[in-house]
Protein backbone atom coordinates (compact mmCIF):
# COMPACT_ATOMS: atom_id res chain seq x y z
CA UNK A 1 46.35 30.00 -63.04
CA UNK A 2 43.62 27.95 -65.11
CA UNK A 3 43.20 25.66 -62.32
CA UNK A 4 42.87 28.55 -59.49
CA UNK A 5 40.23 30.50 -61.65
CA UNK A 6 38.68 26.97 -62.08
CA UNK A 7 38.57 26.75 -58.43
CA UNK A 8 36.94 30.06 -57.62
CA UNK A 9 34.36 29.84 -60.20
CA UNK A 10 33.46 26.01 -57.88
CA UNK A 11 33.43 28.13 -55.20
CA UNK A 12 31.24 30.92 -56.35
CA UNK A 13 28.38 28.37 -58.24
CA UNK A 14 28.47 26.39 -54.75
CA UNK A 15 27.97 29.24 -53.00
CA UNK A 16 25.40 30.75 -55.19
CA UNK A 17 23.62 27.41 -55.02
CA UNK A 18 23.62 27.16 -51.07
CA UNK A 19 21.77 31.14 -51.39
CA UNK A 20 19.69 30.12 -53.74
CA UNK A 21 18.96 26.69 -51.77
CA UNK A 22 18.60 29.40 -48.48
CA UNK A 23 16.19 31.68 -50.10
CA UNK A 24 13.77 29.17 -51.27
CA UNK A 25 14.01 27.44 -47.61
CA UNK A 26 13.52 30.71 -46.45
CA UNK A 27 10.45 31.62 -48.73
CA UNK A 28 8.50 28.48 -47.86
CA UNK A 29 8.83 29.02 -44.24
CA UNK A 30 7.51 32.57 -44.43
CA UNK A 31 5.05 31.43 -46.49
CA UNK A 32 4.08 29.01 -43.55
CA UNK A 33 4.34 31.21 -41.02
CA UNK A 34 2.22 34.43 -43.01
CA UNK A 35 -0.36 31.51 -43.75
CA UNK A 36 -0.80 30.50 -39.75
CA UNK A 37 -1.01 34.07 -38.03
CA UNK A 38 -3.17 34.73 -41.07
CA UNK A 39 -5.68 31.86 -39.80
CA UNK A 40 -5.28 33.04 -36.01
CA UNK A 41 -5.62 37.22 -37.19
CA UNK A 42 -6.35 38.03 -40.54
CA UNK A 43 -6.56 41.61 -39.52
CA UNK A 44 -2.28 41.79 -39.02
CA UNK A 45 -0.44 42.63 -42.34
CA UNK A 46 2.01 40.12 -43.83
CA UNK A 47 4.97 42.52 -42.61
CA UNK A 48 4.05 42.46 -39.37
CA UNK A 49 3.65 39.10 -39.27
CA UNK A 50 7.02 38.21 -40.63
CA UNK A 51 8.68 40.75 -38.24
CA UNK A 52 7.31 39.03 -35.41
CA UNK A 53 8.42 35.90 -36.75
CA UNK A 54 11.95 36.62 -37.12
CA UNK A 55 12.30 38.15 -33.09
CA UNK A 56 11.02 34.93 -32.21
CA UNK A 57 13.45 33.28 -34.25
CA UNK A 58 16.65 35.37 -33.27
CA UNK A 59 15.87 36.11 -29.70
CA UNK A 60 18.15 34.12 -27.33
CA UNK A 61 18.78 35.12 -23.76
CA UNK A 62 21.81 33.48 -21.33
CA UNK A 63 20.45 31.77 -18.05
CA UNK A 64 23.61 31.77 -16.75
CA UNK A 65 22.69 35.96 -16.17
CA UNK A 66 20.03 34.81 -13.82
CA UNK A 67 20.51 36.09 -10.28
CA UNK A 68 19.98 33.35 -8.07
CA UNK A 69 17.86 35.70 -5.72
CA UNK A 70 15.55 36.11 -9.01
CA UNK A 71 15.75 32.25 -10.19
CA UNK A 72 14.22 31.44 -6.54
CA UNK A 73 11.25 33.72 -6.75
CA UNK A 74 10.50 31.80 -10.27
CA UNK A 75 11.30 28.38 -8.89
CA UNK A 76 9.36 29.15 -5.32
CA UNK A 77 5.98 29.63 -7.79
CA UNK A 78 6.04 26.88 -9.99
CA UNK A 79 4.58 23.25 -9.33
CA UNK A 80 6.39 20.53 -7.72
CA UNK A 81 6.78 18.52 -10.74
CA UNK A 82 8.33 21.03 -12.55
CA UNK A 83 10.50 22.03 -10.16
CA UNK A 84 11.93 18.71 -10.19
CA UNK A 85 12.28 18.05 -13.60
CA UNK A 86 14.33 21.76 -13.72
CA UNK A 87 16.81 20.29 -11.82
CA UNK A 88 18.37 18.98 -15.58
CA UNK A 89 18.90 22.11 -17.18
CA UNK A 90 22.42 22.32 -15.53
CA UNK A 91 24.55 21.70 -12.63
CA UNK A 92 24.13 25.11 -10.82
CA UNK A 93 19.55 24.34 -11.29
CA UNK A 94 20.05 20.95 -9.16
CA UNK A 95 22.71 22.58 -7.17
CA UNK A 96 19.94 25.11 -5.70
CA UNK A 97 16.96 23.27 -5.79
CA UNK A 98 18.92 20.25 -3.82
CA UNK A 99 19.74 22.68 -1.16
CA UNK A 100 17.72 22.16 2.18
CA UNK A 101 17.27 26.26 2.21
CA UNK A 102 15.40 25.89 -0.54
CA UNK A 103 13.33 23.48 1.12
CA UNK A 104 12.73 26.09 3.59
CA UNK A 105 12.15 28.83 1.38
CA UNK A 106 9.97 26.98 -1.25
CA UNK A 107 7.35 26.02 1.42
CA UNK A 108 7.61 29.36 3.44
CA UNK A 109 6.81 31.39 0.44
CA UNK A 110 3.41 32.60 -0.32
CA UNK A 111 2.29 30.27 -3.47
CA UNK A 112 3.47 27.62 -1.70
CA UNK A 113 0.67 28.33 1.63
CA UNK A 114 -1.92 27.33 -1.01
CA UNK A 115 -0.33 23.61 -2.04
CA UNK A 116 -2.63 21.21 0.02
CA UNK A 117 -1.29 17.75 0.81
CA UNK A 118 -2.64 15.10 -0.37
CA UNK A 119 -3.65 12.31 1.26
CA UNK A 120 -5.50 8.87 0.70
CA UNK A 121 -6.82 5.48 2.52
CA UNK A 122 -4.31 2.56 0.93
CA UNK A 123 -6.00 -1.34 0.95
CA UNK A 124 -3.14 -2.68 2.50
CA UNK A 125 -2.85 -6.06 0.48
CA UNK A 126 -1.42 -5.76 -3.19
CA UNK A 127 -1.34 -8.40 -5.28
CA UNK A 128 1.53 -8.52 -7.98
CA UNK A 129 4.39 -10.35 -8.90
CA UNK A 130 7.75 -8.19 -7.73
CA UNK A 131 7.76 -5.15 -5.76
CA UNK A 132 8.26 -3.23 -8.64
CA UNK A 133 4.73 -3.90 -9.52
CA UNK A 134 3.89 -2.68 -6.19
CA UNK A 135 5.90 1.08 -7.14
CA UNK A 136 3.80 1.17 -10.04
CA UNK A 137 0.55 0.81 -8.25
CA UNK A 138 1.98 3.81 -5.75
CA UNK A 139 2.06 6.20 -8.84
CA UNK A 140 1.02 9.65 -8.16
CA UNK A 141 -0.93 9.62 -10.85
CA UNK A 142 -3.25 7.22 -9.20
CA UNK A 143 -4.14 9.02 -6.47
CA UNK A 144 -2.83 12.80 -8.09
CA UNK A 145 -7.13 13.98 -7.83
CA UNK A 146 -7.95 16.21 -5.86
CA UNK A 147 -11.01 13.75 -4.58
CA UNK A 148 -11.36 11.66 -1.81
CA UNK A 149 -11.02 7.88 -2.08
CA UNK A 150 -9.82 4.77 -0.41
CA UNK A 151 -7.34 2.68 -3.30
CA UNK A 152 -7.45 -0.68 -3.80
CA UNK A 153 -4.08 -1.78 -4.99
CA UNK A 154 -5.46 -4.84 -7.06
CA UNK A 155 -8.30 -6.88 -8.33
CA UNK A 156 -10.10 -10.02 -7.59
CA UNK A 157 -8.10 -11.66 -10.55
CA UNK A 158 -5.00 -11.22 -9.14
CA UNK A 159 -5.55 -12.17 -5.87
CA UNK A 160 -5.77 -15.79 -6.93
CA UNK A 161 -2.29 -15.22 -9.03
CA UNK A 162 -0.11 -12.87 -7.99
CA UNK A 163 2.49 -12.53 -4.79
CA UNK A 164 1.02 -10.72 -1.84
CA UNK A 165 2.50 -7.55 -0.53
CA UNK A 166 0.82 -5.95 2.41
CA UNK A 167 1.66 -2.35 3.39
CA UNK A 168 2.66 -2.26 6.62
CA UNK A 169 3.47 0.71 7.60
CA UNK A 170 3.52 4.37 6.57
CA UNK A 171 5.83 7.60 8.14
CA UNK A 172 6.91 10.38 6.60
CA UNK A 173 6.16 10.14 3.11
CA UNK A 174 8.04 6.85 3.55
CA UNK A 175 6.09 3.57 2.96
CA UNK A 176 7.48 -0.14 4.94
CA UNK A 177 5.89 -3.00 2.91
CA UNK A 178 6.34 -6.58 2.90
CA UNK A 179 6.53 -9.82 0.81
CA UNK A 180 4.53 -12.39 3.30
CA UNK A 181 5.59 -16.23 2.37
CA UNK A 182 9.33 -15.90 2.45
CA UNK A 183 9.13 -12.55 4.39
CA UNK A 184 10.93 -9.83 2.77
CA UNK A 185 10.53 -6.60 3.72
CA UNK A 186 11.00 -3.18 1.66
CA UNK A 187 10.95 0.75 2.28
CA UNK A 188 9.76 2.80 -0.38
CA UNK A 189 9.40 6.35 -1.63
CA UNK A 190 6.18 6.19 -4.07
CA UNK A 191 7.21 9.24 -5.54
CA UNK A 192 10.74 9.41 -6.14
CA UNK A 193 10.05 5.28 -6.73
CA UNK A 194 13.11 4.49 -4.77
CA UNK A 195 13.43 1.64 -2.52
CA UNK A 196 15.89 -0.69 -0.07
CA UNK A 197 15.49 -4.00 0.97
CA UNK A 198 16.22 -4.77 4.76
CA UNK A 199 18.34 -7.63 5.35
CA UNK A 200 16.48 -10.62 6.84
CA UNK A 201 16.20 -10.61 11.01
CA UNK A 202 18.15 -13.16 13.35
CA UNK A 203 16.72 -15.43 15.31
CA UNK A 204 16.52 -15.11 19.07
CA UNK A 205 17.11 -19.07 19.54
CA UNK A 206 18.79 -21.80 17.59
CA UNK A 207 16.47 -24.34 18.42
CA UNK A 208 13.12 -22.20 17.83
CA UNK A 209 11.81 -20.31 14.98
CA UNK A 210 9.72 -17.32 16.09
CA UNK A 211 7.36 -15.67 14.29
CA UNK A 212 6.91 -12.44 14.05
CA UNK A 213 4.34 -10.15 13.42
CA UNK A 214 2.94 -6.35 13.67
CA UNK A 215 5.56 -4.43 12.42
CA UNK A 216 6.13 -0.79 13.19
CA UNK A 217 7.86 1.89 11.21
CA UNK A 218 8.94 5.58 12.42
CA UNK A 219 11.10 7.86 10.65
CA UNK A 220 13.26 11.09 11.86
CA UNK A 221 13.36 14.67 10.37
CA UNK A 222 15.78 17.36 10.96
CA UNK A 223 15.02 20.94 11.03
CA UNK A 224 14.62 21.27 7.36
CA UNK A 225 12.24 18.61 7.44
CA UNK A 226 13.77 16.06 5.68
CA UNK A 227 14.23 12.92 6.56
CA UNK A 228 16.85 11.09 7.68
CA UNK A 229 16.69 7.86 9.07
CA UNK A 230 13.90 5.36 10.25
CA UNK A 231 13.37 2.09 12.15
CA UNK A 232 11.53 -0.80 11.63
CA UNK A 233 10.25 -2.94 15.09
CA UNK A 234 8.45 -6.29 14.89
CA UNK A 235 6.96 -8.12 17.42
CA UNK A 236 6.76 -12.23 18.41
CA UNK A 237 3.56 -13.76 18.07
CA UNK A 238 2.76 -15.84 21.26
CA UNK A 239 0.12 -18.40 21.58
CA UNK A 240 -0.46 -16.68 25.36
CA UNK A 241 -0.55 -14.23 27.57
CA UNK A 242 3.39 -13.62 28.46
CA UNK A 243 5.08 -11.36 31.24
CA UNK A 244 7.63 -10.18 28.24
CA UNK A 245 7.56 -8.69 24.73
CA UNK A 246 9.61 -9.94 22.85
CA UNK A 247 10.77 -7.81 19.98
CA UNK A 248 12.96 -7.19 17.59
CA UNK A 249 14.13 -3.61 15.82
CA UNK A 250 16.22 -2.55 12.35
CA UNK A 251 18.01 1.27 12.35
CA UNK A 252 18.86 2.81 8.85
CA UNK A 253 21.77 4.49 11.00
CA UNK A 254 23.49 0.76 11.85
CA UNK A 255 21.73 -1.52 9.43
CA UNK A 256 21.48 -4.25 12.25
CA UNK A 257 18.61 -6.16 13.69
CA UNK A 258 18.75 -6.11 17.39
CA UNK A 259 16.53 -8.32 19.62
CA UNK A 260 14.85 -7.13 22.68
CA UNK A 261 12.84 -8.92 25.75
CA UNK A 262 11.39 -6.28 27.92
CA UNK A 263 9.29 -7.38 31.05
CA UNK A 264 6.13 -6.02 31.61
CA UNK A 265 4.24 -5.46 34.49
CA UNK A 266 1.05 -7.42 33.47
CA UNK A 267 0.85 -10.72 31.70
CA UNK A 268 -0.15 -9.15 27.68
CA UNK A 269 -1.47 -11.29 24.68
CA UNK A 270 -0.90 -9.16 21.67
CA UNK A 271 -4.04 -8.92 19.15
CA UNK A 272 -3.36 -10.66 16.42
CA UNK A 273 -6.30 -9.35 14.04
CA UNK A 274 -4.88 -5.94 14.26
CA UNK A 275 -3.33 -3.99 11.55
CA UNK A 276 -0.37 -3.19 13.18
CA UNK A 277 0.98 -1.02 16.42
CA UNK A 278 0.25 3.14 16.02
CA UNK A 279 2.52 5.52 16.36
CA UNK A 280 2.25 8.57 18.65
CA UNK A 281 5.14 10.74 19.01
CA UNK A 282 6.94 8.32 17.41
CA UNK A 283 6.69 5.97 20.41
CA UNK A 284 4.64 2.49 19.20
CA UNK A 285 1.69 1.42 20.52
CA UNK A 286 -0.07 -2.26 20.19
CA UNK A 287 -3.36 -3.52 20.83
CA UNK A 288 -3.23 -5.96 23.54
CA UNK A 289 -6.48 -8.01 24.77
CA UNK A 290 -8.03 -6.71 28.61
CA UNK A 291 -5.40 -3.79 28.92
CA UNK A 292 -5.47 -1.54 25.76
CA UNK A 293 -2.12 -1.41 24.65
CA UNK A 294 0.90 -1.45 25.48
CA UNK A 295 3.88 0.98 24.05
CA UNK A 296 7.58 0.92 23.42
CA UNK A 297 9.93 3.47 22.10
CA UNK A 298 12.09 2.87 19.50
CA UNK A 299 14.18 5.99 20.14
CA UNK A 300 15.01 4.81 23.38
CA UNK A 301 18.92 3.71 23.07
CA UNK A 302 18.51 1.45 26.56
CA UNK A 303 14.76 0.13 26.82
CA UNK A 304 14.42 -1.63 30.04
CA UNK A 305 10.69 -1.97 29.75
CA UNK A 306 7.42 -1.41 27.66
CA UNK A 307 4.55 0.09 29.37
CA UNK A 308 0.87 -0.74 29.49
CA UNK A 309 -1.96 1.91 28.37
CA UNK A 310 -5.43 1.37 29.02
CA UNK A 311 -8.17 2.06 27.12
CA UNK A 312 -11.21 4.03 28.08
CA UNK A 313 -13.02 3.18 31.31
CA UNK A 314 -16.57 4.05 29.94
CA UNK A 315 -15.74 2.28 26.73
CA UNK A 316 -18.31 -0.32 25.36
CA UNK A 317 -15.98 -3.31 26.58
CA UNK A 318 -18.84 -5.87 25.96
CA UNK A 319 -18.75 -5.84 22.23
CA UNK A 320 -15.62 -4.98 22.19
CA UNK A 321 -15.09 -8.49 23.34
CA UNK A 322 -17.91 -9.81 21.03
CA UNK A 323 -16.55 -8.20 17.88
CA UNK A 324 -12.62 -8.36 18.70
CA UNK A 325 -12.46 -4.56 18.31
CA UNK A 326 -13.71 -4.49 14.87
CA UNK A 327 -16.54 -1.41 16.04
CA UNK A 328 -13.29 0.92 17.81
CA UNK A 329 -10.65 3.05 16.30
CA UNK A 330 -7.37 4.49 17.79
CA UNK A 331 -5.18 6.47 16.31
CA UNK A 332 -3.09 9.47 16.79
CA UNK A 333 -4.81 12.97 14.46
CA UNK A 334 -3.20 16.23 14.70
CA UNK A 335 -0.71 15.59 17.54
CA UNK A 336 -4.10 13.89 19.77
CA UNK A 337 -4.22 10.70 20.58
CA UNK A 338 -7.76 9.37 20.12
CA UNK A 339 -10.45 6.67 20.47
CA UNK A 340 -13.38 6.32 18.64
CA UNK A 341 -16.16 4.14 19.44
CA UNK A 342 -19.15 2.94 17.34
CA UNK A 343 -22.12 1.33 17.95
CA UNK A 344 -22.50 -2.25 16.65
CA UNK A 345 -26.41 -2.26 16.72
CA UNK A 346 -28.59 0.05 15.51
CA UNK A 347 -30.82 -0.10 18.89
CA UNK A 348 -28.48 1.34 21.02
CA UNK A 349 -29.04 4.14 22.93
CA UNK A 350 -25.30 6.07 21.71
CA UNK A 351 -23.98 6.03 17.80
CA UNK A 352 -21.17 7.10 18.18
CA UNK A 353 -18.76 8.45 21.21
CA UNK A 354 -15.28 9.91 21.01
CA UNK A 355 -12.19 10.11 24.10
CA UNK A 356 -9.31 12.27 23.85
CA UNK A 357 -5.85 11.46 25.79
CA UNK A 358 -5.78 14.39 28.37
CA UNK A 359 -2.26 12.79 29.80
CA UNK A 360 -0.56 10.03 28.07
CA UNK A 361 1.82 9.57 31.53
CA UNK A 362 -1.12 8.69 33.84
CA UNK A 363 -3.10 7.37 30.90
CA UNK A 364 -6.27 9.36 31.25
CA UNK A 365 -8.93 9.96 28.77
CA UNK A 366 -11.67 12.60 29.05
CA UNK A 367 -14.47 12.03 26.74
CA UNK A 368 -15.75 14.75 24.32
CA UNK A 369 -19.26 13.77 22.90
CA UNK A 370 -21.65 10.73 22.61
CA UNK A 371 -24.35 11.14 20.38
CA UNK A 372 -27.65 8.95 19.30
CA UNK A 373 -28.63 8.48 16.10
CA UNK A 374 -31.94 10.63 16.40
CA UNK A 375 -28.46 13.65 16.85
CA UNK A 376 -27.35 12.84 13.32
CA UNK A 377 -28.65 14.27 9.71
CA UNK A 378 -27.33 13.89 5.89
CA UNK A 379 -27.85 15.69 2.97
CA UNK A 380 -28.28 12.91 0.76
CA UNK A 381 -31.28 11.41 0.30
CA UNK A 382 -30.11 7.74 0.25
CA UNK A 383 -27.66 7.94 2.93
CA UNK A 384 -30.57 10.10 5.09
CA UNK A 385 -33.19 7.38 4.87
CA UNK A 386 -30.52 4.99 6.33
CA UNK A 387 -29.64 6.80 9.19
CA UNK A 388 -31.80 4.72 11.87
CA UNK A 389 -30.66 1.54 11.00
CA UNK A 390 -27.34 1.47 8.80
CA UNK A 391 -23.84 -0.37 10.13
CA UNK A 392 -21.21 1.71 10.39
CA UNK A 393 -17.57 0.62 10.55
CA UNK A 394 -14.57 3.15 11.83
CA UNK A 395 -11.91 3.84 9.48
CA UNK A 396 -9.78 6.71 9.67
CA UNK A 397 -9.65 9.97 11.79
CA UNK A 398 -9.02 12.86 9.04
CA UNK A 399 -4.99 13.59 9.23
CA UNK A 400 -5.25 17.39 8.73
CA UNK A 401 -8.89 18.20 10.18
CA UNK A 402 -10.00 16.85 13.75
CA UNK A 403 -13.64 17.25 12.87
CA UNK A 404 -13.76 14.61 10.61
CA UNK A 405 -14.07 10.63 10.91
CA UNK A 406 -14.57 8.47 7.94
CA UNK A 407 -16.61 4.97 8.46
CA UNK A 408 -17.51 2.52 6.31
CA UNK A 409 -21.45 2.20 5.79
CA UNK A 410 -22.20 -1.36 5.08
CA UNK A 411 -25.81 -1.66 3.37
CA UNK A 412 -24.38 1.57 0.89
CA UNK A 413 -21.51 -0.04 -0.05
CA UNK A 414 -19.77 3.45 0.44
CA UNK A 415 -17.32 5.43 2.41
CA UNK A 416 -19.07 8.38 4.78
CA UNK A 417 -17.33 11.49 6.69
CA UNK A 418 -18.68 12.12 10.04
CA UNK A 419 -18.56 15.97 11.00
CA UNK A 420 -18.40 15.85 14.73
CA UNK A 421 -19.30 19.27 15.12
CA UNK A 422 -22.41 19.85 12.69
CA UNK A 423 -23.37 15.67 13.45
CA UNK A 424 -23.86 15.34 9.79
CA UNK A 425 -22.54 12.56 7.91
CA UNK A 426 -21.78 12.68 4.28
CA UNK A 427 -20.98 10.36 1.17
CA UNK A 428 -16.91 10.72 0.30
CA UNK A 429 -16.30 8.19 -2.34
CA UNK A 430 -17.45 5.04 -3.81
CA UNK A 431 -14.53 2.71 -3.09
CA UNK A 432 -12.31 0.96 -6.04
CA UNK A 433 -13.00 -2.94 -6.05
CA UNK A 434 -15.40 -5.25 -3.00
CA UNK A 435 -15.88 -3.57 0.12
CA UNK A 436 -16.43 -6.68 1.98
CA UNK A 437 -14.11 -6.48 4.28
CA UNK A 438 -13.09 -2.69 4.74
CA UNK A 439 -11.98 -1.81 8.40
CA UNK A 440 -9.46 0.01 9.93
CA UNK A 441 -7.28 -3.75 10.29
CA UNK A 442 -6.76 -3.57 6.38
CA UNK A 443 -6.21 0.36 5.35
CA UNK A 444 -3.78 3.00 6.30
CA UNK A 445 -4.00 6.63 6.07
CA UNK A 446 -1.13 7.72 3.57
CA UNK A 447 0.23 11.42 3.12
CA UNK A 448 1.81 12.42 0.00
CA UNK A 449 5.42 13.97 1.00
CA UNK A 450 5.37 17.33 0.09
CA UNK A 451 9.43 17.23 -0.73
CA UNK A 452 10.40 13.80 -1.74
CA UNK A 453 13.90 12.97 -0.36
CA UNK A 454 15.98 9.89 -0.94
CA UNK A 455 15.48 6.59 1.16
CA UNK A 456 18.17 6.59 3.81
CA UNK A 457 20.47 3.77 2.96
CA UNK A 458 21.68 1.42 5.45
CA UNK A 459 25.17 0.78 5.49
CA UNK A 460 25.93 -3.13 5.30
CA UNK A 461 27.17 -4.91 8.64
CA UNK A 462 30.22 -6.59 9.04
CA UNK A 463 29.75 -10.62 8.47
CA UNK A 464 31.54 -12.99 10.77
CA UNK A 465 32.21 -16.00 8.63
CA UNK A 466 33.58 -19.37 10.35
CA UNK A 467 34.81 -22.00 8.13
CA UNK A 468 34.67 -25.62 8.39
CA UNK A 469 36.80 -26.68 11.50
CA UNK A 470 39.40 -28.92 10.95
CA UNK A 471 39.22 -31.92 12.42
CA UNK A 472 43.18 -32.90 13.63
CA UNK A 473 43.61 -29.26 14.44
CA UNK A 474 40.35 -27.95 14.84
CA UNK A 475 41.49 -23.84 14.40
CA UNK A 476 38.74 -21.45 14.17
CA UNK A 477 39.84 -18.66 11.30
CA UNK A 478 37.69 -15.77 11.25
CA UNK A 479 36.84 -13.51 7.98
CA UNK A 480 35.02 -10.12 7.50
CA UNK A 481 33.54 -9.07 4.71
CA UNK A 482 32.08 -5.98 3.86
């Protein structure tokens, strides 16, 4: 009995201690919290002050109780960042929010109407040591503002150290760089930072090494619009004009190269200054000296041939001999196909001139304006008093506005937009790093996706592997590997 009544009385001082331990906790932290509402509104009493503090500190409500009809008109309003980092609370948040409907429904509703893309010019080259250097130079956060500018990926310094990656290509929020030396190429997302590496392409011949060159990259979306598989097509380099183009493409859906030779019906010679074929409803399309261009479609299952496009009759062919196209620009903006012509001296009679494909089957262009440079004005003062005599350089067309065309004015050392309805040209941004040699051959317009969605992975091809032969028996035993 002694040692039970010994027990409780334990009991009763440790309790008493933990209450006494409590209240003082208890005290200071009121004390804390009277103090700072005091110092925000000395007006509210100290009761009032310590009510409110203890709803704050015992209200607790069950997400779970949510309707999901409710949770999407919260979700549908909030940022894209957020919504993305929402997707840990639980199982059931990444369950909805991974859902294409809400896809649909997030850029349908009426916040969302309001969310502009964003958009820059990438400098192609990037200097750095692995491609993971090359993620962390895509970083939203470089190019989150909501101002203008052309990004250069890297500095003078590392240029004379570092790898070089050159961007390549750019569809759909998806990004198709590569490793030049021992080529390696790479598809990206720069904002969910994931990325594949392509296996390395066959060669057409044994005995010859081809070399390959302007790469093109398309990608497919469903109805939801996201995407779902892409393909990569490289060309051969030839040191002359050849009745074929040779090529070679890589699906996401197969994970093979295959190797094409399509006859055309003139003799082409690719350009090899250019930055790369364009793509125009998703078909690809590269420069090619004399006739333009000449196009091949990638979603064609059976290709028998690639077809030639000519440029603009009226076109200023004589320096665009002289200047090996630097002073043109074609691109597709806005579902158009277009051509865009400047100048190369200040003493001619047109500035700048514009053509519009009116039907890509016969390959006709209409043009839509030429104007001289006593047609265009500025509202800054600097860029005004240059007007008569500056160089201008093409760029890029504007991706979401067909008024706009952004050029490169050499003696400023800046980057202009060219209204083509007012005639008025205006300063956009001072580009990051030298300027020297900014033209359309070394940038690339780049959206940022609205949705991210994962890089489509391609599955890996079966491997024929053939031993050494034997030489008394000389049987052939063939393995596959996965």
């Amino acid at each position: 009995m002694e040692n039970n009544n010994n027990n409780e009385k334990d009991i009763i001082q440790n309790q008493n201690h933990h209450i006494v331990t409590y209240s003082r906790k208890r005290k200071q932290l009121e004390s804390q919290v009277i103090f700072a509402q005091s110092q925000l509104n000395p007006n509210v009493s100290d009761s009032s002050k310590l009510g409110l503090f203890f709803i704050t500190r015992t209200f607790t409500y069950d997400i779970s109780h949510i309707p999901d009809s409710l949770l999407l008109e919260i979700l549908s309003r909030l940022p894209l960042k957020s919504i993305f980092k929402f997707k840990c609370v639980c199982k059931h948040w990444q369950t909805l929010i991974s859902q294409p409907s809400f896809h649909r429904f997030y850029f349908n509703s009426i916040n969302a109407s309001s969310n502009l893309v964003s958009w820059r010019i990438l400098y192609r080259y990037v200097y750095v040591s692995k491609f993971k250097d090359v993620l962390d130079r895509f970083r939203p956060e470089n190019y989150n503002s909501s101002k203008f500018s052309v990004l250069f990926m890297s500095s003078f310094e590392e240029q004379q150290q570092s790898d070089q990656f050159k961007v390549l290509g750019v569809s759909n929020g998806l990004v198709l760089c590569g490793l030049l030396g021992p080529l390696i190429y790479y598809v990206c997302d720069p904002v969910t930072r994931q990325w594949v590496t392509l296996p390395r392409g066959r060669d057409t011949s044994p005995n010859r090494h081809p070399i390959f060159f302007g790469e093109g990259f398309v990608s497919k979306i469903n109805e939801d619009g996201l995407l779902t598989s892409y393909t990569v097509v490289r060309v051969e380099l030839l040191n002359t004009a050849t009745s074929y183009l040779n090529l070679e493409t890589f699906s996401s859906d197969t994970g093979k190269w295959i190797d094409y030779r399509l006859p055309c019906v003139k003799p082409i010679a690719l350009l090899k200054r250019g930055a790369g074929p364009i793509s125009f409803n998703g078909i690809l399309h590269w420069f090619v000296y004399e006739h333009g261009m000449v196009a091949f479609d990638p979603n064609n299952k059976e290709p028998k041939s690639c077809r030639i496009i000519p440029f603009p009759e009226d076109r200023d062919v004589e320096s665009e001999y002289k200047y090996d196209g630097l002073y043109r620009l074609c691109d597709e903006c806005q579902g158009k196909l277009r051509f865009f012509e400047v100048a190369p001296e200040a003493c001619s009679f047109y500035c700048f001139s514009l053509w519009d494909m009116k039907d890509y089957e016969k390959g006709e262009w209409v043009n839509e304006f030429k104007v001289t440079r006593c047609d265009l004005t500025s509202s800054d003062p600097e860029l005004k008093s240059w007007l008569m005599k500056a160089t201008f350089l093409p760029l890029s067309f504007h991706p979401f506005n067909l008024d706009i065309v952004f050029l490169r004015c050499v003696e400023l050392a800046c980057i202009v937009s060219y209204s083509i309805q007012n005639k008025r040209l205006d300063v956009a941004c001072k580009p990051i790093g030298v300027v020297d040699d900014l033209s359309w051959r070394v940038v690339v317009p780049f959206m940022i996706p609205r949705w991210p969605t994962p890089v489509p992975i391609p599955p890996v091809p079966k491997k024929v592997v053939r031993p050494k032969v034997a030489h008394r028996h000389r049987q052939y035993r063939i393995y596959t590997r996965f």
